[in-house]
N, C-alpha and C. Protein backbone atom coordinates (compact mmCIF):
# COMPACT_ATOMS: atom_id res chain seq x y z
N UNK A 1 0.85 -1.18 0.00
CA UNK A 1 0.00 0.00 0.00
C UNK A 1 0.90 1.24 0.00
N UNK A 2 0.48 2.21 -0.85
CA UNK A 2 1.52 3.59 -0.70
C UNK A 2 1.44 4.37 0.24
N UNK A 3 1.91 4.91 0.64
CA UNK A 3 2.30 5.94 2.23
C UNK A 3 1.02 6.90 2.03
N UNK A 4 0.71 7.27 0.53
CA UNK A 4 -0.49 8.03 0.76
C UNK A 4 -1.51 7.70 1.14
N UNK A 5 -1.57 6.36 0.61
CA UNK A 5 -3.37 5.72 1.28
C UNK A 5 -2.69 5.39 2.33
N UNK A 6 -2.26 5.26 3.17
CA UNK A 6 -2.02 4.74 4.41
C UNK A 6 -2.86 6.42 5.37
N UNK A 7 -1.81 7.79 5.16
CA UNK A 7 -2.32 8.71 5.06
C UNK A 7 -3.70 9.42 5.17
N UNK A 8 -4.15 8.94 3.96
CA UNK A 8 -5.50 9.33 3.87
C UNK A 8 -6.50 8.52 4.66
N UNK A 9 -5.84 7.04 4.75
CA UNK A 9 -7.08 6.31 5.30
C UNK A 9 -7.04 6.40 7.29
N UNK A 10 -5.95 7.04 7.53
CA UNK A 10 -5.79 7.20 9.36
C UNK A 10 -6.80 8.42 9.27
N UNK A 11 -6.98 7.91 11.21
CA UNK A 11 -8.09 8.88 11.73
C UNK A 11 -7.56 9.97 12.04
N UNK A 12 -7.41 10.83 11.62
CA UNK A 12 -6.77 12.18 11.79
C UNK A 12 -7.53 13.15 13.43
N UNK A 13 -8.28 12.33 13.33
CA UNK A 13 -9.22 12.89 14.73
C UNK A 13 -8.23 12.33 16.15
N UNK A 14 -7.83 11.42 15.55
CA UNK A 14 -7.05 10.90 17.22
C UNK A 14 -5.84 12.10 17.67
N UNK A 15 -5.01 12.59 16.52
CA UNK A 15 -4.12 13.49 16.67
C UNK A 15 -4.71 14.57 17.23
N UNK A 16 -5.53 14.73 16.52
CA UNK A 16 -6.38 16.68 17.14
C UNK A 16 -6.88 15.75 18.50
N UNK A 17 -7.50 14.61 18.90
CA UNK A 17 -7.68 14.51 20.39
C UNK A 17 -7.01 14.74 20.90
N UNK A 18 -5.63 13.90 21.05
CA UNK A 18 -4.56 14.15 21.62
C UNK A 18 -3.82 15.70 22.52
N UNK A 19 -3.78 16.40 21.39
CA UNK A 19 -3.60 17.55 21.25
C UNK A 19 -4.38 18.26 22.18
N UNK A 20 -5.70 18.14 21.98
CA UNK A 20 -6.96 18.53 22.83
C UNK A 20 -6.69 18.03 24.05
N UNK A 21 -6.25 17.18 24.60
CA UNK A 21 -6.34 16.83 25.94
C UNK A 21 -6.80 15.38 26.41
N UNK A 22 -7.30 14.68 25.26
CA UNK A 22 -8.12 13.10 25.46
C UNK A 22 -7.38 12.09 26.48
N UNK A 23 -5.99 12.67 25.82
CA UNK A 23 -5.03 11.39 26.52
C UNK A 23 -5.20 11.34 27.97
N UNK A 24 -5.51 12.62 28.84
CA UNK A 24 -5.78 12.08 29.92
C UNK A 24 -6.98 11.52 30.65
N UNK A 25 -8.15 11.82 29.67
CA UNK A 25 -9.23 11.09 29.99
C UNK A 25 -9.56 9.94 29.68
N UNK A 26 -8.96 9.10 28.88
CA UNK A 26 -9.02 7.90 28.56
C UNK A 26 -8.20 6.86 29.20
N UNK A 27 -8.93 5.49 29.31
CA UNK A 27 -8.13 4.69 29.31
C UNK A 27 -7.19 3.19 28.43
N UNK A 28 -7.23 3.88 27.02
CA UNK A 28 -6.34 3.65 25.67
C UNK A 28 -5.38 3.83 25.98
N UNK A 29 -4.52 2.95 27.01
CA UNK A 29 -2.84 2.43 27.28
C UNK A 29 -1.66 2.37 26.12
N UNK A 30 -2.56 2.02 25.11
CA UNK A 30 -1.45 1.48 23.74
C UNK A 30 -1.63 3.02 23.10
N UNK A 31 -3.00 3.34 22.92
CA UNK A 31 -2.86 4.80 21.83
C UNK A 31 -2.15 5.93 22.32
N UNK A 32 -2.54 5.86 24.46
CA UNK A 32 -2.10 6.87 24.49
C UNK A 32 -0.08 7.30 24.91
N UNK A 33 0.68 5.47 24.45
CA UNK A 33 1.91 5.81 24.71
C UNK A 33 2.25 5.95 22.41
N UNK A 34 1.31 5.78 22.00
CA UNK A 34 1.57 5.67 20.51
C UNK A 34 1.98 6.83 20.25
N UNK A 35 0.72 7.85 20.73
CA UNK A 35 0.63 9.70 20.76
C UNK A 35 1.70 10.34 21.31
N UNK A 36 2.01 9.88 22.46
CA UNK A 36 3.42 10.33 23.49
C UNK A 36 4.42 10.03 22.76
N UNK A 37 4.75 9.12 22.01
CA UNK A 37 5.69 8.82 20.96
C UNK A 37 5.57 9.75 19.93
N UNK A 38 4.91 9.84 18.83
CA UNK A 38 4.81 10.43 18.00
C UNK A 38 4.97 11.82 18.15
N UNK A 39 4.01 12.60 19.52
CA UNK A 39 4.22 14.17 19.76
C UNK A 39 5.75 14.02 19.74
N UNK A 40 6.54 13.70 20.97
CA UNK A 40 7.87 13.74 21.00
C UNK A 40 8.74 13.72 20.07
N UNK A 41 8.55 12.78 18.45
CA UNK A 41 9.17 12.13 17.65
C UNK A 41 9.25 13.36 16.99
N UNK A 42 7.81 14.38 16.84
CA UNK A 42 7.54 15.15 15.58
C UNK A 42 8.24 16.52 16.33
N UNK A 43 8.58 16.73 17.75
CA UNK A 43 9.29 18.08 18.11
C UNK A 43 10.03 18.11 18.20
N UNK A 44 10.94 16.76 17.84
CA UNK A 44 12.48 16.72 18.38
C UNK A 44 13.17 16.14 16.81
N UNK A 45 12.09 16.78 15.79
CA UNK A 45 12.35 16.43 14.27
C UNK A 45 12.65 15.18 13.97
N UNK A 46 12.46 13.95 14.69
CA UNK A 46 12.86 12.90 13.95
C UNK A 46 12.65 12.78 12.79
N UNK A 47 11.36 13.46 12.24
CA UNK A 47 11.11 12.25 10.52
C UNK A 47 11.76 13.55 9.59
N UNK A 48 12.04 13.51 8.78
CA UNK A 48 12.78 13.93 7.71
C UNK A 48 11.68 14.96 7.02
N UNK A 49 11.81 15.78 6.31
CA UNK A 49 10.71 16.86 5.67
C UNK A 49 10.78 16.32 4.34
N UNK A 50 9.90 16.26 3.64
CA UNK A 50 9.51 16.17 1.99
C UNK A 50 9.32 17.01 1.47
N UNK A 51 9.50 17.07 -0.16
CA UNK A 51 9.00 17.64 -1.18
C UNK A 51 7.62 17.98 -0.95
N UNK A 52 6.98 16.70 -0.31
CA UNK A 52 5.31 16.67 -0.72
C UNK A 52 4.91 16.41 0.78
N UNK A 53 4.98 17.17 1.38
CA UNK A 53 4.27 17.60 2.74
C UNK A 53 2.80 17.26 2.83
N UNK A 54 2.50 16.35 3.74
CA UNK A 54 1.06 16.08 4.11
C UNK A 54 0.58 17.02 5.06
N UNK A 55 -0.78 17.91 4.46
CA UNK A 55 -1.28 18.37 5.96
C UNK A 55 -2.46 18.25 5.83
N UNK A 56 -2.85 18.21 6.99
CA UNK A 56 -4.22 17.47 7.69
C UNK A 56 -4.81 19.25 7.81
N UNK A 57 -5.73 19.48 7.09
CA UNK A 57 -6.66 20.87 7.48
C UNK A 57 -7.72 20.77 8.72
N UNK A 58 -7.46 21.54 9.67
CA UNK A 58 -8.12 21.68 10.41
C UNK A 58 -8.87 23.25 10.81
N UNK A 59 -9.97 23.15 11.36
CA UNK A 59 -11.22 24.06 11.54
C UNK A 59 -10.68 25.40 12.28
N UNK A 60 -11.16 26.25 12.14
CA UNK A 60 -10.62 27.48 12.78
C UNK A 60 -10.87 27.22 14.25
N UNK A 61 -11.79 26.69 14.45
CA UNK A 61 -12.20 26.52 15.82
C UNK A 61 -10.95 25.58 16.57
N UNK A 62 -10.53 24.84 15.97
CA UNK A 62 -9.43 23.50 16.08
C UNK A 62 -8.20 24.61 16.00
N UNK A 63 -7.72 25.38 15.26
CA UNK A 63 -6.73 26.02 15.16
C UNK A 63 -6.73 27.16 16.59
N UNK A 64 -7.94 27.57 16.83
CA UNK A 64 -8.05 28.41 17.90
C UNK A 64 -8.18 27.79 19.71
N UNK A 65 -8.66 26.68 19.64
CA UNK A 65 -8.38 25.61 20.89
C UNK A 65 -6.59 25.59 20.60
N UNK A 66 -5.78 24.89 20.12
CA UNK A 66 -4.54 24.51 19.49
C UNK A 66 -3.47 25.87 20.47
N UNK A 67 -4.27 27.25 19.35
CA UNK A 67 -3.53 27.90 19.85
C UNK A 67 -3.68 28.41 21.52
N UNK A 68 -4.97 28.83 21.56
CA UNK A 68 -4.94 29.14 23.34
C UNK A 68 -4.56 28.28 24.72
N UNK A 69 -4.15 27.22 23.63
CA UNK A 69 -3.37 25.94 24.94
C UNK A 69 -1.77 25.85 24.30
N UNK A 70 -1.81 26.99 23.74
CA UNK A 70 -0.01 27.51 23.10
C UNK A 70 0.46 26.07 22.77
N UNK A 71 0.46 25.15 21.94
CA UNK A 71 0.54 24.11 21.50
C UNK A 71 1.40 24.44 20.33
N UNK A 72 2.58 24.08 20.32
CA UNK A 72 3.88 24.41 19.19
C UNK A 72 3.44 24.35 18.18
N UNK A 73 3.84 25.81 17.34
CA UNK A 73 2.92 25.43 16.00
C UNK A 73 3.24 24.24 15.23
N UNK A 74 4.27 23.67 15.16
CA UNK A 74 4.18 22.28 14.04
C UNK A 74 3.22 21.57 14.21
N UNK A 75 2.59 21.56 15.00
CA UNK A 75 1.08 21.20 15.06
C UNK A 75 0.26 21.46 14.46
């Protein structure tokens, strides 16, 4: 399968949970050390930048939660 359908077919909602705060209301053990991985992975630049940058569009409302919990913009 190509990296794009892989891409397109994830729930892009779990990230904006995350972000939002879910991880501490849940009790998703596996997702929520997956997320703790990944936030960390993506601020401390592990993955490499592309030509062809994926971004996930999100709602002004989503951009405005994001920002008033000062959430690093690479987010």
């Amino acid at each position: 399968m190509m990296i794009w359908n892989i891409l397109n077919e994830y729930n892009w909602d779990d990230g904006f949970a995350y972000l939002d705060g879910f991880a501490g209301k849940t009790e998703l053990e596996e997702w929520k050390q997956f997320m703790d991985s990944l936030y960390t992975d993506i601020l401390n630049s592990e993955y490499r930048k592309s030509r062809r940058p994926y971004e996930v569009p999100l709602t002004k409302v989503q951009k405005y939660k994001l920002r008033k919990k000062q959430t690093p913009e690479i987010f």
